[in-house]
N, C-alpha and C. Protein backbone atom coordinates (compact mmCIF):
# COMPACT_ATOMS: atom_id res chain seq x y z
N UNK A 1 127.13 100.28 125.00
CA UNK A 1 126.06 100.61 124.06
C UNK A 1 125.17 101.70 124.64
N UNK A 2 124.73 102.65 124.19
CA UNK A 2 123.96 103.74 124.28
C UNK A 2 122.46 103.38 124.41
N UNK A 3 121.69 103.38 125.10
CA UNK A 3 120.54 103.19 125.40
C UNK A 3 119.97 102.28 127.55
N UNK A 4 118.98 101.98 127.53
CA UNK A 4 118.78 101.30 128.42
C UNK A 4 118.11 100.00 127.56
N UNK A 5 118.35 98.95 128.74
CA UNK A 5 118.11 97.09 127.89
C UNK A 5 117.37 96.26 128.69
N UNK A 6 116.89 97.03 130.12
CA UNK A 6 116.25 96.30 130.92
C UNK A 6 114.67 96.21 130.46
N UNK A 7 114.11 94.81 131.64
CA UNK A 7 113.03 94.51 130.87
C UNK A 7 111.86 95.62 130.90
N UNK A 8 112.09 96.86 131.37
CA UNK A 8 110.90 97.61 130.97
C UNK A 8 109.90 98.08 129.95
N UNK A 9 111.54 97.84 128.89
CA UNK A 9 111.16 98.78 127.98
C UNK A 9 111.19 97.51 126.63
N UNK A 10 111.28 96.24 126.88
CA UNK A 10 110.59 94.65 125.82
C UNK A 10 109.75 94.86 125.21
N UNK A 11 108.73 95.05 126.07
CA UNK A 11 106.96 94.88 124.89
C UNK A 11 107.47 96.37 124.00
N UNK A 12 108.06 97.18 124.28
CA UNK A 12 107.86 98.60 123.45
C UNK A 12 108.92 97.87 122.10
N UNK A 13 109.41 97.60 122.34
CA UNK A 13 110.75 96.92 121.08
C UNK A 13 110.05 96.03 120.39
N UNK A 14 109.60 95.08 120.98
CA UNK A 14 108.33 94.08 120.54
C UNK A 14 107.16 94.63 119.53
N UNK A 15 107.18 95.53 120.14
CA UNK A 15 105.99 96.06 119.62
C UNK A 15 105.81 96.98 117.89
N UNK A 16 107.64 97.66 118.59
CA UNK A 16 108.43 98.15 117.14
C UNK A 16 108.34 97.41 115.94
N UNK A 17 108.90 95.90 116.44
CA UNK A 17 109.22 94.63 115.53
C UNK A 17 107.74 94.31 115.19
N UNK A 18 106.95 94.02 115.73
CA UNK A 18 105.84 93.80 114.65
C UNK A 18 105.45 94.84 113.87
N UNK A 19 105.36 95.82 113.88
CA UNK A 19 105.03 97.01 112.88
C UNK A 19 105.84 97.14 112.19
N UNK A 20 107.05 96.68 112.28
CA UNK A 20 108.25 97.02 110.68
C UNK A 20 107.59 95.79 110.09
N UNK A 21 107.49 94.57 110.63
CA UNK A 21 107.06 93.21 109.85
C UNK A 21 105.57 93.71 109.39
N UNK A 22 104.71 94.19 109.97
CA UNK A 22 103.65 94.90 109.43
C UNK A 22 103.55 95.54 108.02
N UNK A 23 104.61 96.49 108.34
CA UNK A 23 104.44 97.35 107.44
C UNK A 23 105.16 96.81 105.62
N UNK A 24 106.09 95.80 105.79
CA UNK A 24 106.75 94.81 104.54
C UNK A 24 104.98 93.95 104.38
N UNK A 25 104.40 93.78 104.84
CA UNK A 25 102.76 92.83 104.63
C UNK A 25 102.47 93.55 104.01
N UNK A 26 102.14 94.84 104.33
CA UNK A 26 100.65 95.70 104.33
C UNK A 26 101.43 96.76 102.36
N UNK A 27 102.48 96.75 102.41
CA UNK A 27 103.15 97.00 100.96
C UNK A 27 103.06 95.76 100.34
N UNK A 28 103.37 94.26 100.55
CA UNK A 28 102.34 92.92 99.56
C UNK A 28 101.19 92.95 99.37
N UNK A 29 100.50 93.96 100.40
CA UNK A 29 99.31 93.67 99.91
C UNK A 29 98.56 92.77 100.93
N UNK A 30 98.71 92.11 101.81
CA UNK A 30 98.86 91.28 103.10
C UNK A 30 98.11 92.14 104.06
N UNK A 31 96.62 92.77 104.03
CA UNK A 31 96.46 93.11 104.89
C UNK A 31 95.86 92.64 106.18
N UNK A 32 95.27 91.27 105.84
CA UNK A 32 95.06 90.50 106.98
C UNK A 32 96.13 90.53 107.93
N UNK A 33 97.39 90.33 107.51
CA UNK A 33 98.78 89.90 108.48
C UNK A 33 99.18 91.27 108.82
N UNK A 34 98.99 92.36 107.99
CA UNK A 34 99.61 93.82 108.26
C UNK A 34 98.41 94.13 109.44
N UNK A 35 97.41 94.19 109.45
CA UNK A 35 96.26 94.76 110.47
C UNK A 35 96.24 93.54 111.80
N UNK A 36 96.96 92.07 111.82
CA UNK A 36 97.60 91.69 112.65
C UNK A 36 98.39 92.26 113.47
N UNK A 37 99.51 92.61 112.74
CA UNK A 37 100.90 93.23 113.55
C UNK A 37 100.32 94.08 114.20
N UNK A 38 99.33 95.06 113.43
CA UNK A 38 98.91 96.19 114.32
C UNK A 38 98.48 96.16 115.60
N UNK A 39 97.77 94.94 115.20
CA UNK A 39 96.60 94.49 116.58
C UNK A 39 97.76 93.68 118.04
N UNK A 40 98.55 93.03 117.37
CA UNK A 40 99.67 92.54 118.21
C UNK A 40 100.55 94.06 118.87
N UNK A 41 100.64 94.61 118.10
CA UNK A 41 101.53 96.26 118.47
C UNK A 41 100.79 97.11 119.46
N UNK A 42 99.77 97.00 119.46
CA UNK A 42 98.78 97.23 120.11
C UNK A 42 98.59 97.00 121.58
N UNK A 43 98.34 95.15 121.36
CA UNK A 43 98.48 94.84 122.38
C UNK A 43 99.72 94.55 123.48
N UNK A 44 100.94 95.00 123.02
CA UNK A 44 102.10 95.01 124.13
C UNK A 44 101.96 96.40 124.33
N UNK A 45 101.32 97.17 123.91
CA UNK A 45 102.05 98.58 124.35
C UNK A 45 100.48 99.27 125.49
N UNK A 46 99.71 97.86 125.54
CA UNK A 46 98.85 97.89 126.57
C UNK A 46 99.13 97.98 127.63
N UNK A 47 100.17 97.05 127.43
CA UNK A 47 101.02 96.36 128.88
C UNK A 47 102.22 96.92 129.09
N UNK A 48 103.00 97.68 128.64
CA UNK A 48 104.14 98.10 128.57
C UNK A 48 104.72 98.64 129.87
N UNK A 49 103.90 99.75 130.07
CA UNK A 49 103.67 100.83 130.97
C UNK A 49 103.82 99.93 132.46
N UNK A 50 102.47 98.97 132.99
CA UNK A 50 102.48 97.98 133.87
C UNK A 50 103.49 97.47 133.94
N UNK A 51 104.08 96.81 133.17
CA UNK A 51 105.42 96.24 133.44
C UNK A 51 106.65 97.17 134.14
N UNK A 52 107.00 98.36 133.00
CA UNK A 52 107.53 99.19 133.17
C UNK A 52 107.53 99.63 134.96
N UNK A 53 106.39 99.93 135.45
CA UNK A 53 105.91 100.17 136.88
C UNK A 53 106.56 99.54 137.94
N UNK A 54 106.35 98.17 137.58
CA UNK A 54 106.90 97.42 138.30
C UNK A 54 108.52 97.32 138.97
N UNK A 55 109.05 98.09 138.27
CA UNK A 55 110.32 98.23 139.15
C UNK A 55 110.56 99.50 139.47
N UNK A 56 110.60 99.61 140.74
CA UNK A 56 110.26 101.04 141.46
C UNK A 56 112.03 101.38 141.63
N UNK A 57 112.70 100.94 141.22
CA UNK A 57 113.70 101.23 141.91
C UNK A 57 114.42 101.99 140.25
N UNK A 58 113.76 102.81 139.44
CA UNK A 58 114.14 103.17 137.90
C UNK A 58 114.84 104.41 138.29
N UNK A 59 115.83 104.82 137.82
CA UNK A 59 116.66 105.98 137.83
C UNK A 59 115.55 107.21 137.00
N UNK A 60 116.49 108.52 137.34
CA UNK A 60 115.54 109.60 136.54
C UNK A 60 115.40 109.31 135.21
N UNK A 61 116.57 108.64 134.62
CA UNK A 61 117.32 109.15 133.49
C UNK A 61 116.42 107.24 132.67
N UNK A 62 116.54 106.44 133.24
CA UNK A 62 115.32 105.43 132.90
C UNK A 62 113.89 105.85 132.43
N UNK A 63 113.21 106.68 133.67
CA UNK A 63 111.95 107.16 133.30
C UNK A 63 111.68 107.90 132.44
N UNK A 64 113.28 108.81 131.93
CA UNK A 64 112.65 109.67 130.82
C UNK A 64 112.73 108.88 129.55
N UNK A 65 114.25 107.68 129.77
CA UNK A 65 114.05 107.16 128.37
C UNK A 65 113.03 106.42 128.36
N UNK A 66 112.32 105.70 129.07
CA UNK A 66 110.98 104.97 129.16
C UNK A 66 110.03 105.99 128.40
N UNK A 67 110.03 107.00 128.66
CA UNK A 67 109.03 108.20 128.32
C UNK A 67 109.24 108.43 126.56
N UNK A 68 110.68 108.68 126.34
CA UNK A 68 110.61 108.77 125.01
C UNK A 68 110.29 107.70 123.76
N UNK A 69 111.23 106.99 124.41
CA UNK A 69 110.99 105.60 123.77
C UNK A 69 109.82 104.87 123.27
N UNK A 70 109.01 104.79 124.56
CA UNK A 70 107.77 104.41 124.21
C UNK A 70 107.04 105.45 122.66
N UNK A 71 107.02 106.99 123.08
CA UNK A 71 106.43 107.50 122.26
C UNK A 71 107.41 107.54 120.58
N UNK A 72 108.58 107.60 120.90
CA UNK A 72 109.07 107.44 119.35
C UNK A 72 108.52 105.90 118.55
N UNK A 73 108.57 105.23 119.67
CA UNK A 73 107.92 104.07 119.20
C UNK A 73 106.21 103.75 118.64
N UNK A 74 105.90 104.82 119.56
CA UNK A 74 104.13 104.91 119.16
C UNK A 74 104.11 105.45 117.67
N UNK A 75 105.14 106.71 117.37
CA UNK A 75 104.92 107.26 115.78
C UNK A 75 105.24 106.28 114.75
N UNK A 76 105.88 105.26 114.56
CA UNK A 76 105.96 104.30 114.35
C UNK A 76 105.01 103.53 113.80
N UNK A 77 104.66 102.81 114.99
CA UNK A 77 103.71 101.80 115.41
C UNK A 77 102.14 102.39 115.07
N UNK A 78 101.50 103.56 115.70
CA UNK A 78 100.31 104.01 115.49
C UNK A 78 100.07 105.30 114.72
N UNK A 79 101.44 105.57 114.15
CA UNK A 79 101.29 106.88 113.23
C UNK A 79 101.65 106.82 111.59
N UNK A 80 102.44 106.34 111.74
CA UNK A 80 103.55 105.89 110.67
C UNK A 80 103.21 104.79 110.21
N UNK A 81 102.16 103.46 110.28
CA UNK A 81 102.09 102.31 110.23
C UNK A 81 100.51 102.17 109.79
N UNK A 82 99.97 103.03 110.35
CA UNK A 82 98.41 102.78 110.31
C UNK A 82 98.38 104.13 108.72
N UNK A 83 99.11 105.25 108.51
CA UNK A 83 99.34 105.73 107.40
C UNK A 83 99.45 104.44 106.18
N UNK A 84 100.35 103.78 106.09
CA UNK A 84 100.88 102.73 104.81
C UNK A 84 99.86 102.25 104.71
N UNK A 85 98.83 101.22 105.75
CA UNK A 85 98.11 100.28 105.52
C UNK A 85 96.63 100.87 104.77
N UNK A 86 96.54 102.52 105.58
CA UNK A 86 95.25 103.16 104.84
C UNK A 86 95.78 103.37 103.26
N UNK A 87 97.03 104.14 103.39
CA UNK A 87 97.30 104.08 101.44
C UNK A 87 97.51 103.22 100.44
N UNK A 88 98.07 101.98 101.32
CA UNK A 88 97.93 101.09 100.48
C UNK A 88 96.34 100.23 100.57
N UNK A 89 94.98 100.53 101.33
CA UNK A 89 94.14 100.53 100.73
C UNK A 89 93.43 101.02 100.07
N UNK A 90 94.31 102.15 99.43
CA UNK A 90 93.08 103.05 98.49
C UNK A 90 93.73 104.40 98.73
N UNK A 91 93.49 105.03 100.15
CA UNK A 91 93.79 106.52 100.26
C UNK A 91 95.19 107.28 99.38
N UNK A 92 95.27 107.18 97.84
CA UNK A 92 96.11 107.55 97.32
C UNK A 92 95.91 108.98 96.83
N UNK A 93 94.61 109.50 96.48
CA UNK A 93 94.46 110.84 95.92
C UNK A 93 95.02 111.57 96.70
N UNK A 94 94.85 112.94 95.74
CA UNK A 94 95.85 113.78 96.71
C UNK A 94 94.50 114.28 97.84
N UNK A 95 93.20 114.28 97.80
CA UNK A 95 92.53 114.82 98.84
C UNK A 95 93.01 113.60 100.47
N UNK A 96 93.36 112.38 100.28
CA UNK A 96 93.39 111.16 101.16
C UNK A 96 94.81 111.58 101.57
N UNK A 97 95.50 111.76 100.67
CA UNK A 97 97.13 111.77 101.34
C UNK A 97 97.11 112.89 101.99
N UNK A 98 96.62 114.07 101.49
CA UNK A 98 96.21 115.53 102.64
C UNK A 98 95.89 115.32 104.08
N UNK A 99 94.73 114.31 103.90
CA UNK A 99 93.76 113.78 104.96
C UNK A 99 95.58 113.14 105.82
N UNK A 100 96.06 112.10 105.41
CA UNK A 100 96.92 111.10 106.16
C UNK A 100 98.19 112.46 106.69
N UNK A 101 98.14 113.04 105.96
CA UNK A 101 99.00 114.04 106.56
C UNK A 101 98.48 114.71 107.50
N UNK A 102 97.64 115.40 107.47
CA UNK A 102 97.08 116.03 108.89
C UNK A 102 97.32 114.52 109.88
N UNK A 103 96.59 113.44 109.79
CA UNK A 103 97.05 112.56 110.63
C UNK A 103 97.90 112.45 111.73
N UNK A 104 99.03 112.51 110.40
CA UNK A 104 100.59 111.96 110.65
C UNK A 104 100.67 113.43 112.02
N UNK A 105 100.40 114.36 111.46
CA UNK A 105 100.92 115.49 112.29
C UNK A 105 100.05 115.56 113.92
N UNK A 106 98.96 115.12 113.73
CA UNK A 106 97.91 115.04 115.12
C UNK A 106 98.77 113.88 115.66
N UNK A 107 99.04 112.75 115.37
CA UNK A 107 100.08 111.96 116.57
C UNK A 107 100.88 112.49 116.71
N UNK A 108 102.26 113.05 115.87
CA UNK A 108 103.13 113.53 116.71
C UNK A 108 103.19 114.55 117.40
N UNK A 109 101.78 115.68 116.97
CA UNK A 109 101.74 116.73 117.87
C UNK A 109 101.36 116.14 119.29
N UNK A 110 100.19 115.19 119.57
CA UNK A 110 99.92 114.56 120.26
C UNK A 110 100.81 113.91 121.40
N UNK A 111 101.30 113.17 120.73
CA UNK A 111 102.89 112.51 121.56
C UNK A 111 104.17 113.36 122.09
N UNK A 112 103.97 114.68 121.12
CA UNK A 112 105.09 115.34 121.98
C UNK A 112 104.68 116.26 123.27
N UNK A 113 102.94 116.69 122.96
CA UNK A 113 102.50 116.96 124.15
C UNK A 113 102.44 115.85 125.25
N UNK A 114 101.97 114.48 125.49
CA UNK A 114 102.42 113.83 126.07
C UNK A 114 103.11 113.51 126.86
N UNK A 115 104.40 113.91 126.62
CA UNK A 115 105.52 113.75 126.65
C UNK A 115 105.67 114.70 127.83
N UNK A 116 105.76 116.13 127.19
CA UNK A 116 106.21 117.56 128.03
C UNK A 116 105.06 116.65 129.35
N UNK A 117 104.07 116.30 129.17
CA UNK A 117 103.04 116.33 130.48
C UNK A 117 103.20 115.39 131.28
N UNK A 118 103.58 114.53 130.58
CA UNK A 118 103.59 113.32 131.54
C UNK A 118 105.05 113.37 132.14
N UNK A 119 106.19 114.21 131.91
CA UNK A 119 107.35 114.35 132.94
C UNK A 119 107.51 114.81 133.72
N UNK A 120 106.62 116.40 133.60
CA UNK A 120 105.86 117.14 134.79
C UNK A 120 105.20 116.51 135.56
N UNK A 121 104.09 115.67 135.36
CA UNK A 121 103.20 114.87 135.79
C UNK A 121 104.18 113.92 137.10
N UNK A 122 105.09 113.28 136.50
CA UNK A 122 105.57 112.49 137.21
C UNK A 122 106.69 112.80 138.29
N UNK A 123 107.05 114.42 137.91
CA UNK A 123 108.07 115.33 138.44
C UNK A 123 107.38 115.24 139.95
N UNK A 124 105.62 115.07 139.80
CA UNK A 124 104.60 116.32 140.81
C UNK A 124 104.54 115.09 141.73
N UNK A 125 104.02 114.15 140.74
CA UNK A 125 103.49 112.66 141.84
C UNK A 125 103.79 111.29 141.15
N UNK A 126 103.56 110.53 142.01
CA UNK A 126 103.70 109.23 141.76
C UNK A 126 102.79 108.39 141.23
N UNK A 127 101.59 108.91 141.83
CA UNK A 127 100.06 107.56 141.33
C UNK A 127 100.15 108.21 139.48
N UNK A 128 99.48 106.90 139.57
CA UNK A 128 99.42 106.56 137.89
C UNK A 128 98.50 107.24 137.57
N UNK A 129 98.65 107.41 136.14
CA UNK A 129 97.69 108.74 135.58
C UNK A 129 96.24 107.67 135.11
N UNK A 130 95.35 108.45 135.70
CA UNK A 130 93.96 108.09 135.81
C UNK A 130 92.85 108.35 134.22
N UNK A 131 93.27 109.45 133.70
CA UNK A 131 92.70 110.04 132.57
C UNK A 131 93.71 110.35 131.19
N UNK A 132 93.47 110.45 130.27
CA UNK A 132 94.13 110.90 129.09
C UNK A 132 93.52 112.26 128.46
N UNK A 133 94.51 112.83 128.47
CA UNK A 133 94.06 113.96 127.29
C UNK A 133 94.03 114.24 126.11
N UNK A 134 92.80 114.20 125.34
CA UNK A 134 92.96 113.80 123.87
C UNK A 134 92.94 112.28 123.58
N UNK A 135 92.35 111.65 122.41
CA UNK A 135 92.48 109.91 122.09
C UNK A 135 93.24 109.91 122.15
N UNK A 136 94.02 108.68 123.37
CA UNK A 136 95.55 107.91 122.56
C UNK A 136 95.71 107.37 121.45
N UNK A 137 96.62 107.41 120.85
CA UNK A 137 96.98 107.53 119.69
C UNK A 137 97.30 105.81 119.16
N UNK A 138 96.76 105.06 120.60
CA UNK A 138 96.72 103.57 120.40
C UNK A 138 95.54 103.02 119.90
N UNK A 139 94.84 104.21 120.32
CA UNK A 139 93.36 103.63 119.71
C UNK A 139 93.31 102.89 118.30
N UNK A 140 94.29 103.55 117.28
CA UNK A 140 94.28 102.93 115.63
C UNK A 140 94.26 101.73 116.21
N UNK A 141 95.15 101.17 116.74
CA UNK A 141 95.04 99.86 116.88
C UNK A 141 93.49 98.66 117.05
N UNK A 142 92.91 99.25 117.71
CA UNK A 142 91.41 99.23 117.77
C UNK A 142 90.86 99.17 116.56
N UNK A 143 90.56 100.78 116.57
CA UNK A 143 89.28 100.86 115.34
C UNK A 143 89.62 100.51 114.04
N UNK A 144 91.32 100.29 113.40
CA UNK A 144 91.20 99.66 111.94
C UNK A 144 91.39 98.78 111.93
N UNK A 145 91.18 97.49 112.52
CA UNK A 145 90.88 96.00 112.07
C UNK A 145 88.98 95.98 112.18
N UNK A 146 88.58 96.97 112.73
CA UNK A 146 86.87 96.92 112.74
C UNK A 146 86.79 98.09 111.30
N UNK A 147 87.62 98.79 110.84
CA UNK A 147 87.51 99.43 109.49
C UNK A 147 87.57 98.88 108.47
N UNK A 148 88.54 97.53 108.35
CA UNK A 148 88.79 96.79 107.55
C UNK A 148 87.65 95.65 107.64
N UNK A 149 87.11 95.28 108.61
CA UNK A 149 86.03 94.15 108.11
C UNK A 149 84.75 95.31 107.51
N UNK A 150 84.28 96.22 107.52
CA UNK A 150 83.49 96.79 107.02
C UNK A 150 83.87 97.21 105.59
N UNK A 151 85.38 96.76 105.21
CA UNK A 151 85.10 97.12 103.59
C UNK A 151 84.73 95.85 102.65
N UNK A 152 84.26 95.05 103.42
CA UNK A 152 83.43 93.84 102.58
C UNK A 152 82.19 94.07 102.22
N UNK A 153 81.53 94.95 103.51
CA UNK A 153 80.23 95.07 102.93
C UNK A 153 79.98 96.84 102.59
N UNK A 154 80.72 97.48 102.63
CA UNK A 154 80.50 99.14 102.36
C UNK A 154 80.78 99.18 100.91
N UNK A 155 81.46 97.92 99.98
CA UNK A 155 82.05 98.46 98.77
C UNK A 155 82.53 99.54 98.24
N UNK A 156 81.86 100.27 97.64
CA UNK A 156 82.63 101.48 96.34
C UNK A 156 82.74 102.23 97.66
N UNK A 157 81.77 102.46 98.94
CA UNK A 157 81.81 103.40 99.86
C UNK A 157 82.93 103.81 101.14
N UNK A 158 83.41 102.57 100.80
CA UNK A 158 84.56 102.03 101.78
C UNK A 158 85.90 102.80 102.15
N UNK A 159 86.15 103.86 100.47
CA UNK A 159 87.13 104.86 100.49
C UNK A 159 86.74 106.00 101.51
N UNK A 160 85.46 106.22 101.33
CA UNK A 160 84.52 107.31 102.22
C UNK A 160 85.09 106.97 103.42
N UNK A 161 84.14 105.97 103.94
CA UNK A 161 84.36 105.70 105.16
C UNK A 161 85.79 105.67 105.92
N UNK A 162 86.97 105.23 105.64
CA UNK A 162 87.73 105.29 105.91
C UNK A 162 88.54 106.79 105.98
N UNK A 163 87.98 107.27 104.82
CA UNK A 163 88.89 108.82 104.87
C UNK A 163 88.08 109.86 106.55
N UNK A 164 87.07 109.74 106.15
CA UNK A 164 86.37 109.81 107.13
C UNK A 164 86.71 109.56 108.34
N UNK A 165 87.16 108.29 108.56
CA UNK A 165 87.26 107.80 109.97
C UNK A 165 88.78 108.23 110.36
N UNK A 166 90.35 108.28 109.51
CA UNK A 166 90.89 109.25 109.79
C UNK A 166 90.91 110.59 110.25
N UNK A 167 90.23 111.13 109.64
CA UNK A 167 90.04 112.41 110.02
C UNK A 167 89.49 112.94 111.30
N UNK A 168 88.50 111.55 111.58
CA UNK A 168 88.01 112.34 113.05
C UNK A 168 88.81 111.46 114.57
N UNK A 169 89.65 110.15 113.46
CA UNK A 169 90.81 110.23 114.87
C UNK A 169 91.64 110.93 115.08
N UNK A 170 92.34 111.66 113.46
CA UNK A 170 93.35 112.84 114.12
C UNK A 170 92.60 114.08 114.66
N UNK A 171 91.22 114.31 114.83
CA UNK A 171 91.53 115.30 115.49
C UNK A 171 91.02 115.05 116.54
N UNK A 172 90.06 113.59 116.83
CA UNK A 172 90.14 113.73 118.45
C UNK A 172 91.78 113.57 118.97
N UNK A 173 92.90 113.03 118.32
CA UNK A 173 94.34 112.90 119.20
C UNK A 173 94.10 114.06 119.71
N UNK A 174 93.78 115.63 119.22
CA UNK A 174 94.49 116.81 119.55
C UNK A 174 93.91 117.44 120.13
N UNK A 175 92.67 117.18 120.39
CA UNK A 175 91.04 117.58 121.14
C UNK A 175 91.60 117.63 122.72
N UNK A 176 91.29 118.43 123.12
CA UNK A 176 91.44 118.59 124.49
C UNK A 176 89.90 117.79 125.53
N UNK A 177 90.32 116.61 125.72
CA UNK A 177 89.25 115.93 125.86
C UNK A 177 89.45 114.81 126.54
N UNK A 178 88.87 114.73 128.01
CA UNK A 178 89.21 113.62 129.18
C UNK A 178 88.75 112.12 128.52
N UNK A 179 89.58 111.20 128.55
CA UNK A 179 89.79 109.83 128.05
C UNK A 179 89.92 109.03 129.35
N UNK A 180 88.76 108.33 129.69
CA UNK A 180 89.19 107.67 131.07
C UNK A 180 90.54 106.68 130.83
N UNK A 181 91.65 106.57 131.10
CA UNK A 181 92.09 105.44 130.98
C UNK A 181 91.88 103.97 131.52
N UNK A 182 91.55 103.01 130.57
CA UNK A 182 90.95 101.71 130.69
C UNK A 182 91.74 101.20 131.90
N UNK A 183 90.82 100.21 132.91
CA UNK A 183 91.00 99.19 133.59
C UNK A 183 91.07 97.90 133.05
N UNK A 184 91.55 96.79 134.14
CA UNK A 184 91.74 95.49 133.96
C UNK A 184 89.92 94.75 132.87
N UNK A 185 89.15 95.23 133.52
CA UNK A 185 88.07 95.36 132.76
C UNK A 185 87.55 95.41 131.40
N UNK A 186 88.15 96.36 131.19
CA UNK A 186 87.46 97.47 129.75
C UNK A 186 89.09 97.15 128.79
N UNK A 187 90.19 96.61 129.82
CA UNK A 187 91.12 95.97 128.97
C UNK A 187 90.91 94.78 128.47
N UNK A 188 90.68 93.64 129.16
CA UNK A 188 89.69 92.67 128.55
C UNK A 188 88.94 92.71 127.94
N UNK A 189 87.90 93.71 127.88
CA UNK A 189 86.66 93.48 126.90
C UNK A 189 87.54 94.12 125.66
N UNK A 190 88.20 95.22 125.89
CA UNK A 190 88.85 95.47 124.35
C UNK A 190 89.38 94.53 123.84
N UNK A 191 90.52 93.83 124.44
CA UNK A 191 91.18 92.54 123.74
C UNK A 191 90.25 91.98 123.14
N UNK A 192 89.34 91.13 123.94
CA UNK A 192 88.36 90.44 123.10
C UNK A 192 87.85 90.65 122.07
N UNK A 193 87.51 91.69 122.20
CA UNK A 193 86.61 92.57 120.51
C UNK A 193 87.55 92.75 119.58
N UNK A 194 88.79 93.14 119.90
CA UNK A 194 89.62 93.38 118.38
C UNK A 194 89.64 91.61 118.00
N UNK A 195 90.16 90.57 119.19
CA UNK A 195 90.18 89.27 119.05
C UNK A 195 89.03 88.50 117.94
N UNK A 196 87.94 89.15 118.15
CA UNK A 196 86.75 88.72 117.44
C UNK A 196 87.03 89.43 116.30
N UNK A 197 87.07 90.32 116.04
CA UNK A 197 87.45 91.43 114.37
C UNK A 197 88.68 90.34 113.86
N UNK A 198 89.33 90.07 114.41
CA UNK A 198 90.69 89.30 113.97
C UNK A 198 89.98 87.98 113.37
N UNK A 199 89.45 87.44 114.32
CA UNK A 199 88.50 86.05 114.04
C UNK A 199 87.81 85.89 112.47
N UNK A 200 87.31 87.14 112.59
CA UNK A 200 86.29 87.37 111.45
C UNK A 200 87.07 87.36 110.07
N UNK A 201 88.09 88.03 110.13
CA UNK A 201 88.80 88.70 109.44
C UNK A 201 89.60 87.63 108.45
N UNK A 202 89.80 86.17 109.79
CA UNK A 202 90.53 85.02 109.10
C UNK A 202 89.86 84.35 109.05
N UNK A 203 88.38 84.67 108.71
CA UNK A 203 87.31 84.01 108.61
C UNK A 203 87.63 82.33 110.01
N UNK A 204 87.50 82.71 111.01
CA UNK A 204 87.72 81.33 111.78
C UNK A 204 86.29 81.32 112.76
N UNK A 205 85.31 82.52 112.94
CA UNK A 205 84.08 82.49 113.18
C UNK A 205 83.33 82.95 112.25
């Protein structure tokens, strides 16, 4: 079979599989369970990388499919996925689908720069990359389950806001702009907070 199957590259497959199951929700209409998957998609591809690390002994030809993989998987997961769930809340005009298109194009421009950098990157050295350039493109995962509890109380305004809030994640993806990458820390406190948006969301606080 054509590919690599070791456990590096699990949470990224994992992560695939909830966003196709996502994305069959978030077309019912299911967006509690669709902005789930997200938040679950999310959170393996936190960890992915760490895992991935962990076996030092990866061929060249591992690290690059690790490299692609992950990101074909991110367009997917945080490009391709977080598109459906905004149009199927509303963003249907043609000014919103304009908007989701620039989007669509800031992740994958995003990810394929990525890509070229982080093989160089890893060509040069070994320590793990400290900063990001431009928002990762994981962030959706984040900020639209906190987009979606605000359309309870924003009403008629809620289309705004959201078109809005697209627009200025695709262009921080493409912004040339230092992103500390999160610690054990600031990874926890994120979990928690989407955890609480989730909470809210299934009304359980």
């Amino acid at each position: 079979m054509l590919g690599f199957y070791d456990y590096t590259v699990v949470l990224t497959y994992i992560s695939l599989g909830f966003s196709i199951v996502g994305m069959t929700r978030a077309l019912e209409g299911d967006f509690r369970v669709a902005i789930l998957c997200l938040a679950l998609s999310g959170l393996c591809d936190m960890f992915d990388g760490k895992i991935a690390r962990t076996k030092k002994n990866r061929t060249e030809d591992e690290k690059r499919f690790g490299i692609q993989i992950d990101s074909l998987c991110d367009v997917v997961c945080f490009g391709v996925f977080p598109i459906m769930i905004c149009y199927c809340l509303g963003m249907r005009g043609a000014f919103s689908v304009f908007i989701l298109a620039l989007y669509g194009m800031a992740s994958v421009i995003r990810l394929a720069f990525f890509n070229v950098m982080e093989e160089k990157r890893q060509n040069e050295t070994a320590e793990t990359r400290k900063y990001y350039q431009g928002l990762p493109i994981t962030s959706m995962a984040i900020i639209l389950p906190f987009l979606y509890l605000l359309r309870k109380y924003c009403g008629r305004y809620f289309l705004f806001v959201i078109n809005v809030a697209v627009v200025v994640v695709g262009v921080l993806f493409i912004s040339d702009i230092k992103v500390k990458k999160p610690q054990n820390p600031m990874i926890i406190l994120l979990v928690a907070l989407v955890g609480i948006a989730l909470a809210f969301m299934f009304h359980l606080l």
